[in-house]
N, C-alpha and C. Protein backbone atom coordinates (compact mmCIF):
# COMPACT_ATOMS: atom_id res chain seq x y z
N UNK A 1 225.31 -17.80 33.98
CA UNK A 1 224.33 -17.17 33.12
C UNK A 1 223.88 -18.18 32.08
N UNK A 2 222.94 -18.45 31.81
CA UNK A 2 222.08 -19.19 30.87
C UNK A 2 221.39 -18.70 29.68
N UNK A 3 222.19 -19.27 28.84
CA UNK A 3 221.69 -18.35 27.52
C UNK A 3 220.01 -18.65 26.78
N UNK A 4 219.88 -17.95 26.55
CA UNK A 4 218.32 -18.10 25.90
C UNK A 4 218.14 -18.26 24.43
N UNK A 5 217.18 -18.98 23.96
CA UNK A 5 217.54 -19.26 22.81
C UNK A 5 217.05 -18.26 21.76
N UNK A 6 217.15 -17.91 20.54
CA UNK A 6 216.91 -16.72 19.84
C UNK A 6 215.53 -17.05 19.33
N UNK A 7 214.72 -15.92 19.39
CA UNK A 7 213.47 -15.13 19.15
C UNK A 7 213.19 -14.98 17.86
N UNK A 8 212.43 -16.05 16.98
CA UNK A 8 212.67 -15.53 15.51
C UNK A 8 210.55 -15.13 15.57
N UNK A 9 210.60 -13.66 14.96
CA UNK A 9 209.53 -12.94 15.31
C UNK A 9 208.69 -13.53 13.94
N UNK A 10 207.40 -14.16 13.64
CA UNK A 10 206.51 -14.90 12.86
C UNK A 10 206.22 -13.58 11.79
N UNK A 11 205.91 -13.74 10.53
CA UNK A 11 205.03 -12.73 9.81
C UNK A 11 204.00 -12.87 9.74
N UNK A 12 203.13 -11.89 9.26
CA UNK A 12 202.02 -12.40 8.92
C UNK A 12 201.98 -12.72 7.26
N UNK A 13 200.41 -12.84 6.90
CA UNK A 13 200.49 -13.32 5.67
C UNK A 13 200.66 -11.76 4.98
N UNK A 14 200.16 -10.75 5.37
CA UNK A 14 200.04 -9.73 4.51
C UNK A 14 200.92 -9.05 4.68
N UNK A 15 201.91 -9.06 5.93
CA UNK A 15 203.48 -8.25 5.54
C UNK A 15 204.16 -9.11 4.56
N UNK A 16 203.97 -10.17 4.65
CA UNK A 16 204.44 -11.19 3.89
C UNK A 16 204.36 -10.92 2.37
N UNK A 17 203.21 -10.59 1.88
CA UNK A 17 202.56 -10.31 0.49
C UNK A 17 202.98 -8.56 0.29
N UNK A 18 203.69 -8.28 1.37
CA UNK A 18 203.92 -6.65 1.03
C UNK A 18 204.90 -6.42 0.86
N UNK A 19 206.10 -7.20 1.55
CA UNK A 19 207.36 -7.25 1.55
C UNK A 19 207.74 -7.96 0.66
N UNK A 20 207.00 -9.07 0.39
CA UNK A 20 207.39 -9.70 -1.15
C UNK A 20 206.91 -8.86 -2.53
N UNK A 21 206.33 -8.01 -2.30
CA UNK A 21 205.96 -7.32 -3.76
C UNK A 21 207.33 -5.86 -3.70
N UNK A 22 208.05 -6.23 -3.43
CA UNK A 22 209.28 -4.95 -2.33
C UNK A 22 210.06 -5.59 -3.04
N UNK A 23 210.62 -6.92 -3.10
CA UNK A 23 211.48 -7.31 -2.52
C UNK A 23 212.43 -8.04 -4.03
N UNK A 24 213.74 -8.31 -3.79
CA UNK A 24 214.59 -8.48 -5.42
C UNK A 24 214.48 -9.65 -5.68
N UNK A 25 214.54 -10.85 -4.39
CA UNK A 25 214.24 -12.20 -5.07
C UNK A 25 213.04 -12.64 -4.18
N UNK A 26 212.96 -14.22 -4.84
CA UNK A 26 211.22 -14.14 -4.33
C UNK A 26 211.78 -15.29 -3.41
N UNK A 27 210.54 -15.09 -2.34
CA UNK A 27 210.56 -16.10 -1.35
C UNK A 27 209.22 -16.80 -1.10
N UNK A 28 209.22 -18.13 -0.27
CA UNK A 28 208.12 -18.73 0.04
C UNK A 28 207.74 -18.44 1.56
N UNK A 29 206.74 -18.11 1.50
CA UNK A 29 205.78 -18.34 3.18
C UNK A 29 204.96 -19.85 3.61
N UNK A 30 205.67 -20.10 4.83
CA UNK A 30 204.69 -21.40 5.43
C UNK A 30 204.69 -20.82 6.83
N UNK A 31 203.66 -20.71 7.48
CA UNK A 31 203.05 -20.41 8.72
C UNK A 31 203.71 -19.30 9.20
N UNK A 32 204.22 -18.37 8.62
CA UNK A 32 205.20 -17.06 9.80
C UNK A 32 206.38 -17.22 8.98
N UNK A 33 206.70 -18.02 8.43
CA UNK A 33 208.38 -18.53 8.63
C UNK A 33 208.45 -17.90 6.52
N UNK A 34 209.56 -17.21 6.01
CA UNK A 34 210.34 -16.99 5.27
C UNK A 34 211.26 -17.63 4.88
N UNK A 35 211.21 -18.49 3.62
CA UNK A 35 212.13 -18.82 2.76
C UNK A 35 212.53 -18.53 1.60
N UNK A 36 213.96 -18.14 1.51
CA UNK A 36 214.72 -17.08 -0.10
C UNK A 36 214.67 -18.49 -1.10
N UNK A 37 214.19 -18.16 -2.28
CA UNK A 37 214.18 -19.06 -3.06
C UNK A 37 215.46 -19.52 -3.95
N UNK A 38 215.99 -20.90 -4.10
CA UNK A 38 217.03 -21.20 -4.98
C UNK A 38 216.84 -20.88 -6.41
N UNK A 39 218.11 -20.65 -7.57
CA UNK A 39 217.62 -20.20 -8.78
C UNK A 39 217.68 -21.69 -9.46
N UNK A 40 217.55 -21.41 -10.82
CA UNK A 40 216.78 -22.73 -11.14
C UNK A 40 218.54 -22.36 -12.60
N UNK A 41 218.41 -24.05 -13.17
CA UNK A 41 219.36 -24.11 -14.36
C UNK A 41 218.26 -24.06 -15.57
N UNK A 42 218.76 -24.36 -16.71
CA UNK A 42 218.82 -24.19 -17.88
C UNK A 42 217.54 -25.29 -18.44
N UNK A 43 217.92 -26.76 -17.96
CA UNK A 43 217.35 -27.97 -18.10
C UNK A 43 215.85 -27.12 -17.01
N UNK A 44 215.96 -27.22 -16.48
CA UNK A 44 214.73 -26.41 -15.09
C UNK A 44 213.93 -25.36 -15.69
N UNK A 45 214.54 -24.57 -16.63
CA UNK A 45 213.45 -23.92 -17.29
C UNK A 45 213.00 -23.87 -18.59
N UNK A 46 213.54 -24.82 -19.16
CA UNK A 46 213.13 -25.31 -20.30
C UNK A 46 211.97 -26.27 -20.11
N UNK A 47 211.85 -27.13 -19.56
CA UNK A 47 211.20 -28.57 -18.17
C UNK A 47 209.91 -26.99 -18.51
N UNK A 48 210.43 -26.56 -18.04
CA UNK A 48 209.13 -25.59 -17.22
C UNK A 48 208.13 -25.20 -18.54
N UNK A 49 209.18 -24.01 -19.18
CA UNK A 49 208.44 -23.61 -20.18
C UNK A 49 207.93 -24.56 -21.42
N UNK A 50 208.32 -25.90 -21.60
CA UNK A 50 207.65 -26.42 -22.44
C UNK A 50 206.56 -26.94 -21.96
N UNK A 51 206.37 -27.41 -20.77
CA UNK A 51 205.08 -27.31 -20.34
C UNK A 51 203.86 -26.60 -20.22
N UNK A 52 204.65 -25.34 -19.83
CA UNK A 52 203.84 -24.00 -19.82
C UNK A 52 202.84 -23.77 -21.28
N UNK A 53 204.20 -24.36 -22.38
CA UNK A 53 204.04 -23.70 -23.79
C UNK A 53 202.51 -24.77 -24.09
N UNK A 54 202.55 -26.06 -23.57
CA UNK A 54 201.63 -27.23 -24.34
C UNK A 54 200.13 -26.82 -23.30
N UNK A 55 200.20 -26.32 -22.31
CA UNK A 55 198.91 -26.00 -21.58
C UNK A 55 198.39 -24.85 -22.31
N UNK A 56 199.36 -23.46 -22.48
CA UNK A 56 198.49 -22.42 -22.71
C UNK A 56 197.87 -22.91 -24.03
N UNK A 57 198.52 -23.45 -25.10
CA UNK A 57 198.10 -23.47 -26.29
C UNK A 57 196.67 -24.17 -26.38
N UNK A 58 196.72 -25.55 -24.90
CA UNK A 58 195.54 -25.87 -24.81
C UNK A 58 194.07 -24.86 -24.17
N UNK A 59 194.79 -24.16 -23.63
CA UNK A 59 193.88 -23.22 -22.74
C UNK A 59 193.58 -22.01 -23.60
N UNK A 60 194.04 -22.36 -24.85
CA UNK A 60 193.76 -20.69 -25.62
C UNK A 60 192.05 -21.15 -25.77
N UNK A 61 191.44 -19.60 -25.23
CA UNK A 61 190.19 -19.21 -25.51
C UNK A 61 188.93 -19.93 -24.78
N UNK A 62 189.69 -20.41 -23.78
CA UNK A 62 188.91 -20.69 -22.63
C UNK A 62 189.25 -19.69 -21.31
N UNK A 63 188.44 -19.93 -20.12
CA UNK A 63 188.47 -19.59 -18.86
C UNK A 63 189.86 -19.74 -18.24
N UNK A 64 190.30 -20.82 -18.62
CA UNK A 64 191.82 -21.06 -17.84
C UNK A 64 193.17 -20.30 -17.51
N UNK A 65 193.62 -20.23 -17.05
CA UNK A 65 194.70 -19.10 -16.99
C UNK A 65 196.18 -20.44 -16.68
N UNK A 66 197.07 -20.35 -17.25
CA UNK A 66 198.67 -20.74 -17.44
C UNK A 66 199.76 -19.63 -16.41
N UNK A 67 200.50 -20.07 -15.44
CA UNK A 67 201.08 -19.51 -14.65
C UNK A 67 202.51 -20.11 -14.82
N UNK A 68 203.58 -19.24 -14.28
CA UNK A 68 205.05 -20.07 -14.86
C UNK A 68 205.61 -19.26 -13.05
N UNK A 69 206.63 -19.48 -13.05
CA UNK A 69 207.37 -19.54 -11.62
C UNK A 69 207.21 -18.47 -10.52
N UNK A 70 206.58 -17.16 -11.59
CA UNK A 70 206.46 -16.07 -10.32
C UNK A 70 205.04 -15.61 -9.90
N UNK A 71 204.02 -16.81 -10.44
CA UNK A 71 202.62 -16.43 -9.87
C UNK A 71 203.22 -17.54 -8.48
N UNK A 72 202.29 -16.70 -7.37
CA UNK A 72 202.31 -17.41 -6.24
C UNK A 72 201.07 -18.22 -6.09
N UNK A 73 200.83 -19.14 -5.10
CA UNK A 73 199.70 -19.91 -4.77
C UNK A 73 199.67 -19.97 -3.69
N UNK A 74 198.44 -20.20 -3.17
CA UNK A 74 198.42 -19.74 -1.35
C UNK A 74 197.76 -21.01 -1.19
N UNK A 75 198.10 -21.67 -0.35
CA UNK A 75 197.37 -22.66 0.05
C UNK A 75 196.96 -22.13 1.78
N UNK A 76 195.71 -22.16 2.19
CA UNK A 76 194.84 -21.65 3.16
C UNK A 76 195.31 -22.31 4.27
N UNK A 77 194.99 -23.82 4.13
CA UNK A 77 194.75 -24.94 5.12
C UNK A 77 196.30 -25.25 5.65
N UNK A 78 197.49 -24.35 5.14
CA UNK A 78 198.66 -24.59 6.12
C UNK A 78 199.49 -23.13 5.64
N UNK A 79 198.51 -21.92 5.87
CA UNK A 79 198.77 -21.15 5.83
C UNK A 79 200.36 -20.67 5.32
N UNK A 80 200.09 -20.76 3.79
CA UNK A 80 201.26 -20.87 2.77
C UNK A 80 201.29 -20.33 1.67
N UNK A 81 202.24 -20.01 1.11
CA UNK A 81 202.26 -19.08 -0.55
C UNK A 81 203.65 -20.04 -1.05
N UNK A 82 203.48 -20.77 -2.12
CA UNK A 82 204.31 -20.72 -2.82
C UNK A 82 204.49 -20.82 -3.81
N UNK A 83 205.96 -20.76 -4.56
CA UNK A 83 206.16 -20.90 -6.10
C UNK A 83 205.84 -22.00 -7.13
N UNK A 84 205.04 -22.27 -7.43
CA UNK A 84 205.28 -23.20 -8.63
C UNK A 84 205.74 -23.49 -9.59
N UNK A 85 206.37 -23.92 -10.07
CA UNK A 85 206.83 -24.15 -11.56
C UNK A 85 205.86 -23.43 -12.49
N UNK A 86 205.42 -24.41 -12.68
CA UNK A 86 203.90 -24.02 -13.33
C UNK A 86 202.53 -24.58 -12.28
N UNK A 87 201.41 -23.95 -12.77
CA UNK A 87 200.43 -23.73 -12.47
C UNK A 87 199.28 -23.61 -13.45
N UNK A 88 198.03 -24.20 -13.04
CA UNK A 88 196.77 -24.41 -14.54
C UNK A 88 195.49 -23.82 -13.61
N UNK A 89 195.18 -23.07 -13.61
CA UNK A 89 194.00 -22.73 -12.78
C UNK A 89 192.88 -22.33 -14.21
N UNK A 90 191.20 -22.99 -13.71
CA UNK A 90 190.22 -22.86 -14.58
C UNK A 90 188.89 -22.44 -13.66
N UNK A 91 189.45 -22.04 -12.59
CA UNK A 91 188.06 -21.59 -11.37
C UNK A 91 187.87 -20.04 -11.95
N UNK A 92 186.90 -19.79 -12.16
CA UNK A 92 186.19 -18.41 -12.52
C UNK A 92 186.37 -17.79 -11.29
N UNK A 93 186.50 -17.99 -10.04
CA UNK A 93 186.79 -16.81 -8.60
C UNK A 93 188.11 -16.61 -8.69
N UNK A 94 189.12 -17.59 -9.24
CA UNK A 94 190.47 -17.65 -8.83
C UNK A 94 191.15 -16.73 -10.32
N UNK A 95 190.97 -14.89 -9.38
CA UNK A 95 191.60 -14.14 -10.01
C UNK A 95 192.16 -12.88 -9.38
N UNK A 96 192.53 -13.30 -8.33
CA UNK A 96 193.63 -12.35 -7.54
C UNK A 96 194.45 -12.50 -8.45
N UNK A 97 194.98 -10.54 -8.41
CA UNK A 97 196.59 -10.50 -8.91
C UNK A 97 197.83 -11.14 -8.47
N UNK A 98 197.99 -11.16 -6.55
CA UNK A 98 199.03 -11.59 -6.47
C UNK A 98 199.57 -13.35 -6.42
N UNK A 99 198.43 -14.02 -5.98
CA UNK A 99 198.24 -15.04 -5.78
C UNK A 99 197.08 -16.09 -6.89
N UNK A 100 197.35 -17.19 -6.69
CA UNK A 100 196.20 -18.04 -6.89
C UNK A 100 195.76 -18.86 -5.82
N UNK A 101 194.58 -19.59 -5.60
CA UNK A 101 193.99 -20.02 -4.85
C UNK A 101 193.68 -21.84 -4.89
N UNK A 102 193.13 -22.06 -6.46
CA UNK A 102 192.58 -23.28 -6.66
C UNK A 102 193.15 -23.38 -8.21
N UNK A 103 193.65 -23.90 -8.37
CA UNK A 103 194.87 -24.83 -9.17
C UNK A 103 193.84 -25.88 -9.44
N UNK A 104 194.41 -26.34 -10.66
CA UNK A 104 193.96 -28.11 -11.50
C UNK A 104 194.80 -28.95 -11.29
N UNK A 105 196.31 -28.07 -11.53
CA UNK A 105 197.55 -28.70 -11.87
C UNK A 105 198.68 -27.62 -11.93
N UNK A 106 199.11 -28.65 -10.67
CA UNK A 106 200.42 -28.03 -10.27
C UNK A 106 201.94 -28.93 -10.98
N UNK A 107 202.55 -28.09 -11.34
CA UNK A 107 204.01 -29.21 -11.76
C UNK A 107 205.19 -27.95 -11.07
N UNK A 108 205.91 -29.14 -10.18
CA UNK A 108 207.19 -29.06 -9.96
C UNK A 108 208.64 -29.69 -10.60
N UNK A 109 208.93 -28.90 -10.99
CA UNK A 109 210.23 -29.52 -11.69
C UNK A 109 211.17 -29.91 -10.91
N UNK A 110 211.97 -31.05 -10.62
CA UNK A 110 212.69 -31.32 -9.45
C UNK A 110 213.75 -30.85 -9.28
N UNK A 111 214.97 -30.42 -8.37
CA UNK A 111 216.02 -30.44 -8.42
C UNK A 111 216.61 -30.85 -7.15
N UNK A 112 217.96 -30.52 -6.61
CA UNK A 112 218.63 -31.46 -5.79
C UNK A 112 218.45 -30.43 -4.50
N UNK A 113 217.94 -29.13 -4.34
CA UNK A 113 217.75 -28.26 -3.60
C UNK A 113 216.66 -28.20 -3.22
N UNK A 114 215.25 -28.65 -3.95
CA UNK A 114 214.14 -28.40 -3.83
C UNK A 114 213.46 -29.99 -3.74
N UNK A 115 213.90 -30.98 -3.59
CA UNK A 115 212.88 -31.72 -4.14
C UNK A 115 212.34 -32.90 -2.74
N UNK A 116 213.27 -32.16 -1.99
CA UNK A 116 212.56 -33.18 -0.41
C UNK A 116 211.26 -32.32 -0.30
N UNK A 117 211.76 -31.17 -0.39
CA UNK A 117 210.33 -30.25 -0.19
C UNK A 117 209.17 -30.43 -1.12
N UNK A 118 209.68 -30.61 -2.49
CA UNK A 118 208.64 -30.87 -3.18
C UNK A 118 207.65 -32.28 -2.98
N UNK A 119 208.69 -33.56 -2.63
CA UNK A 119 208.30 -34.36 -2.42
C UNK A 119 207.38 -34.48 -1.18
N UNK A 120 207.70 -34.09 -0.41
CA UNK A 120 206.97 -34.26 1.12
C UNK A 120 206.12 -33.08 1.45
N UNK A 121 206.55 -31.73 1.86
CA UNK A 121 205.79 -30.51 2.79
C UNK A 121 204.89 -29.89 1.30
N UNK A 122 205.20 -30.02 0.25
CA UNK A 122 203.87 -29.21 -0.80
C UNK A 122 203.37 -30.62 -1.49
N UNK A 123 203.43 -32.09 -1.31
CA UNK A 123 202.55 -32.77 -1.88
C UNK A 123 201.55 -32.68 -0.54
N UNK A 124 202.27 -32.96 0.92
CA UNK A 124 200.98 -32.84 1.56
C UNK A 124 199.87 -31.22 1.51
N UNK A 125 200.60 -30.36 1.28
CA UNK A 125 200.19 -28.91 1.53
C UNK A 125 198.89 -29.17 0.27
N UNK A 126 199.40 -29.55 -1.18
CA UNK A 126 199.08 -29.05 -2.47
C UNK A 126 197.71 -30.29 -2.67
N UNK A 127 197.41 -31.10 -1.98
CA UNK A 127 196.70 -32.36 -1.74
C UNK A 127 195.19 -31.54 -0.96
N UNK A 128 195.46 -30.59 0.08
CA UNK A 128 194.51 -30.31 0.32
C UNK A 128 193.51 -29.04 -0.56
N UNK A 129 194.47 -28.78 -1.60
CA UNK A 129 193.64 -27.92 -2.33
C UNK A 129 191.93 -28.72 -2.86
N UNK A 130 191.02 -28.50 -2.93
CA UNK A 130 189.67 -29.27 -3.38
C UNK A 130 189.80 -28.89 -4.91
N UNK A 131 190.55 -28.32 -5.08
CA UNK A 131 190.18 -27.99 -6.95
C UNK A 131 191.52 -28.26 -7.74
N UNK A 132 192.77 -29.28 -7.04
CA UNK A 132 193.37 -29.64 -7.32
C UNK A 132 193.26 -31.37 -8.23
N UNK A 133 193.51 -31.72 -9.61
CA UNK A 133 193.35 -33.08 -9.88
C UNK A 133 194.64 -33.53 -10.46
N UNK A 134 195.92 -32.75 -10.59
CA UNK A 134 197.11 -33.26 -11.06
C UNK A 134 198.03 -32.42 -10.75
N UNK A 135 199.19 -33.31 -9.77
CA UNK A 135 200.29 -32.84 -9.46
C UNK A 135 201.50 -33.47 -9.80
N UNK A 136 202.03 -32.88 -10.31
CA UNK A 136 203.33 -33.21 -11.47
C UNK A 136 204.40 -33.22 -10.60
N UNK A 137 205.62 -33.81 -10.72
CA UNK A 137 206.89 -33.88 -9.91
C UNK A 137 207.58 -34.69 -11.72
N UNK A 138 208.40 -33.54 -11.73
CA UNK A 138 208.73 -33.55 -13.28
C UNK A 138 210.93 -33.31 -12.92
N UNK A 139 211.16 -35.19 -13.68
CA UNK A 139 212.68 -35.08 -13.29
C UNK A 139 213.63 -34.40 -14.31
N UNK A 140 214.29 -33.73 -13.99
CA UNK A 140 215.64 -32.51 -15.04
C UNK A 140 216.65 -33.25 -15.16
N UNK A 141 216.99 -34.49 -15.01
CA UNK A 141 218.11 -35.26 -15.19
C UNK A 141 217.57 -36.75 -16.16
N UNK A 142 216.20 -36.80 -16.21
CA UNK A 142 215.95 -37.85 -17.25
C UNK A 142 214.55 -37.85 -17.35
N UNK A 143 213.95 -38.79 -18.43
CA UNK A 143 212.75 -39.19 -19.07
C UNK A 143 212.03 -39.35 -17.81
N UNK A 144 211.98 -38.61 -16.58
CA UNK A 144 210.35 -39.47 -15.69
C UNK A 144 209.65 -38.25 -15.22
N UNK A 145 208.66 -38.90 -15.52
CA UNK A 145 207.30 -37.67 -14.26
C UNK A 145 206.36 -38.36 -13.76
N UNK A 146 206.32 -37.95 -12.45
CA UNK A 146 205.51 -38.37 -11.60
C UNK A 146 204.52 -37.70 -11.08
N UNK A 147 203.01 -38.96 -11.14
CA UNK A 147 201.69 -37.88 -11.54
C UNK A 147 200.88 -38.41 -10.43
N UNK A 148 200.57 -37.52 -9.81
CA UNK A 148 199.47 -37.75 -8.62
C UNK A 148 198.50 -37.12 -9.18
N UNK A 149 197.43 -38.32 -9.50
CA UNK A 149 195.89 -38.00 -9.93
C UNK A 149 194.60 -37.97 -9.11
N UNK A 150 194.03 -36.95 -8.98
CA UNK A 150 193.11 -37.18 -8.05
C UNK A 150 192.10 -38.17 -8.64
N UNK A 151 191.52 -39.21 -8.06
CA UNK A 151 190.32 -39.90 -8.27
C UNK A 151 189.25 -40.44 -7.25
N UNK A 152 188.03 -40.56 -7.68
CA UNK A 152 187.05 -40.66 -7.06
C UNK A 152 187.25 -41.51 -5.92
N UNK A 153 188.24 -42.55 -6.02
CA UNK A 153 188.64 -43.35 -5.16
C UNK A 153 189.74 -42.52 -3.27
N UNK A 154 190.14 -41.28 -4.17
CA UNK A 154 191.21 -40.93 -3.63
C UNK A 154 192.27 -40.66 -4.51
N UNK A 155 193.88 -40.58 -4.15
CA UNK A 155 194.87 -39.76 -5.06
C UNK A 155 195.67 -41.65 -5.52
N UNK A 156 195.41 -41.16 -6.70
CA UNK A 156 196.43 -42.22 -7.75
C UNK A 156 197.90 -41.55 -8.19
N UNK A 157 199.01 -42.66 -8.04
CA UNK A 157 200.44 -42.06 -8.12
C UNK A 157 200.42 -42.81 -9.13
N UNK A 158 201.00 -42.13 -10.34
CA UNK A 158 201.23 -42.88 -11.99
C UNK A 158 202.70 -42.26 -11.84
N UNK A 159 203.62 -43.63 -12.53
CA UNK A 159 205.18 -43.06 -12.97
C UNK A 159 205.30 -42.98 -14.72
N UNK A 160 205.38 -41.86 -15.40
CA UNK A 160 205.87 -42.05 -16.50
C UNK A 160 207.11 -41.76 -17.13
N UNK A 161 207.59 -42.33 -17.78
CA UNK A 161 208.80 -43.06 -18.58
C UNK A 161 209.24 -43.04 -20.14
N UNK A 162 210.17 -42.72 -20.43
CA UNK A 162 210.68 -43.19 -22.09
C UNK A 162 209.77 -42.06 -22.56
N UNK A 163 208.45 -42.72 -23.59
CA UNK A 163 207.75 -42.31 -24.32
C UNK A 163 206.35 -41.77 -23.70
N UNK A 164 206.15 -42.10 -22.63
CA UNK A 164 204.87 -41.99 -22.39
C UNK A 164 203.76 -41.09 -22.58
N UNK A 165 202.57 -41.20 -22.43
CA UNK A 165 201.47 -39.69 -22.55
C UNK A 165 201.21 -39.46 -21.42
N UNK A 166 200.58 -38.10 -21.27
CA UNK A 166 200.39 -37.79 -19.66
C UNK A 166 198.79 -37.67 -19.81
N UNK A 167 197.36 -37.50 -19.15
CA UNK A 167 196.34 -37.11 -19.52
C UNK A 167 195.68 -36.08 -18.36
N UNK A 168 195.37 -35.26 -18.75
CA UNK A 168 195.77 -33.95 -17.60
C UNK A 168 193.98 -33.61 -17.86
N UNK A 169 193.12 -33.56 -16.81
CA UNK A 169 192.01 -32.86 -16.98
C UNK A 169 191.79 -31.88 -16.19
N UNK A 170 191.07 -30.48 -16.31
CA UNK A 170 191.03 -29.61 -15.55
C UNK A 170 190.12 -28.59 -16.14
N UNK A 171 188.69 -28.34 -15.44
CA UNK A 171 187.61 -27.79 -15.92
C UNK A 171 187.64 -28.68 -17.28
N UNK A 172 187.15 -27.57 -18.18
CA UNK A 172 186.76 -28.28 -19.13
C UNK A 172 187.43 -28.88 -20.39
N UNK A 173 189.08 -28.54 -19.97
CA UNK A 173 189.88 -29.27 -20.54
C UNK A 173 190.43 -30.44 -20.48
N UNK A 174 190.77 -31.29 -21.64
CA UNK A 174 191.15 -32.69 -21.68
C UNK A 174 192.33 -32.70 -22.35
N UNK A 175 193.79 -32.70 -21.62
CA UNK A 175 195.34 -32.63 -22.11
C UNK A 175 195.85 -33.68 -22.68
N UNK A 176 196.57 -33.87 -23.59
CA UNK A 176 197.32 -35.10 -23.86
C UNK A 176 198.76 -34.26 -23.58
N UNK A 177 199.81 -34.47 -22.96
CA UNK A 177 200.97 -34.19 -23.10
C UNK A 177 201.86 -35.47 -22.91
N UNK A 178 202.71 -35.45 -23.51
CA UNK A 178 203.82 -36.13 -23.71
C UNK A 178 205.12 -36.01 -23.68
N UNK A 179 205.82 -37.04 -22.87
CA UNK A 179 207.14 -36.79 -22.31
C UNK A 179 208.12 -36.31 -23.67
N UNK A 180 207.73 -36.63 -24.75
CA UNK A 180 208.93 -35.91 -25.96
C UNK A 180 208.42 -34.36 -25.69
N UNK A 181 207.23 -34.12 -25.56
CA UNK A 181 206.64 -32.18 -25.39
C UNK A 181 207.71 -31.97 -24.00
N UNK A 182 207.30 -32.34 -23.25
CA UNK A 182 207.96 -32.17 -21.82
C UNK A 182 209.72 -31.36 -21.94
N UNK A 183 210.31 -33.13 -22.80
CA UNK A 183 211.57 -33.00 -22.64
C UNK A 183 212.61 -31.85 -24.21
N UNK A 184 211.14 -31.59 -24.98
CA UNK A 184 211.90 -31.19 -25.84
C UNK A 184 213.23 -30.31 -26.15
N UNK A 185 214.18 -30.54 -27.00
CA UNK A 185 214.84 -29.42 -26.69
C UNK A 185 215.82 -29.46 -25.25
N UNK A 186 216.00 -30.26 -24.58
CA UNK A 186 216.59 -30.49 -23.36
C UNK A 186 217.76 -31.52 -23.13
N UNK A 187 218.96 -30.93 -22.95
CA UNK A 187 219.93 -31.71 -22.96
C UNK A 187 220.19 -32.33 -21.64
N UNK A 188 219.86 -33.75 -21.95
CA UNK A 188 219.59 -34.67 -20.27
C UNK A 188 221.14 -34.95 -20.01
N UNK A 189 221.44 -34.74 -18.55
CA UNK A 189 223.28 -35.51 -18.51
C UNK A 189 223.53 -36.70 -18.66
């Protein structure tokens, strides 16, 4: 007798978006396939929310909307939803409740569970967004972030370090953030 190999049955996107609005912890969708999300430490959401904290303040009283870990983002072109850290969206269409669509700027905060993925399957995924111009890969163990800028040329990879400034544009905002904003408040090991 020859065993057969097991049958894992695909979702769609909208049981997907139904069962996740159900459901106790959150997961990511890429093509059919379900993934339970890891929880994050202390350094990971601090990383997060001081970021969060230096965008909205920039985004007060504009169009823009500030997102923190449980807005989802769907990326179309590899039929996907996932979590972001944070999220900067300034598109006037992009106002679904459950999801977002077109992002400025995405930041992932790294960790030792998440960050092949971050590095590889959502820089290529998060690259094809068209209304994407800065994607953050932001480290929880020391002073660096790493900034993929979109430019006219194509995508520019900047490493910043120590002290550095970050310069974040998106619609009609022009960011200065800085790795002391970033890291404030954060006890590095």
């Amino acid at each position: 007798m020859t065993a057969l190999p097991a049958r894992k049955e695909l979702l769609d996107e909208e049981s997907y978006l139904q069962g996740e609005a159900l459901a106790q912890e959150r997961h990511e969708y890429v093509d059919g396939q379900v993934y339970a999300m890891a929880g994050a430490n202390e350094r990971h959401n601090r990383i997060a929310l001081n970021i969060a904290f230096h965008l909205r303040a920039a985004a007060r009283g504009t169009a823009c909307g500030v997102f923190i870990s449980d807005m989802k983002l769907r990326v179309a072109a590899h039929s996907a939803f996932y979590y972001p850290d944070v999220l900067l969206t300034c598109a006037a269409d992009d106002r679904a409740e459950l999801y977002k669509t077109s992002p400025c700027l995405v930041v992932e905060v790294l960790s030792e569970a998440t960050e092949l993925i971050d590095r590889r399957e959502k820089l290529i995924a998060y690259r094809t967004l068209p209304s994407l111009q800065n994607y953050l890969l932001v480290n929880q163990n020391g002073r660096r972030v790493e900034q993929y800028r979109r430019t006219a040329d194509g995508w520019q990879y900047l490493v910043h370090e120590n002290d550095d400034q970050l310069v974040l544009s998106c619609g009609e905002l022009a960011i200065q953030l800085s790795l002391a904003d970033i890291y404030e408040d954060v006890t590095l090991p």
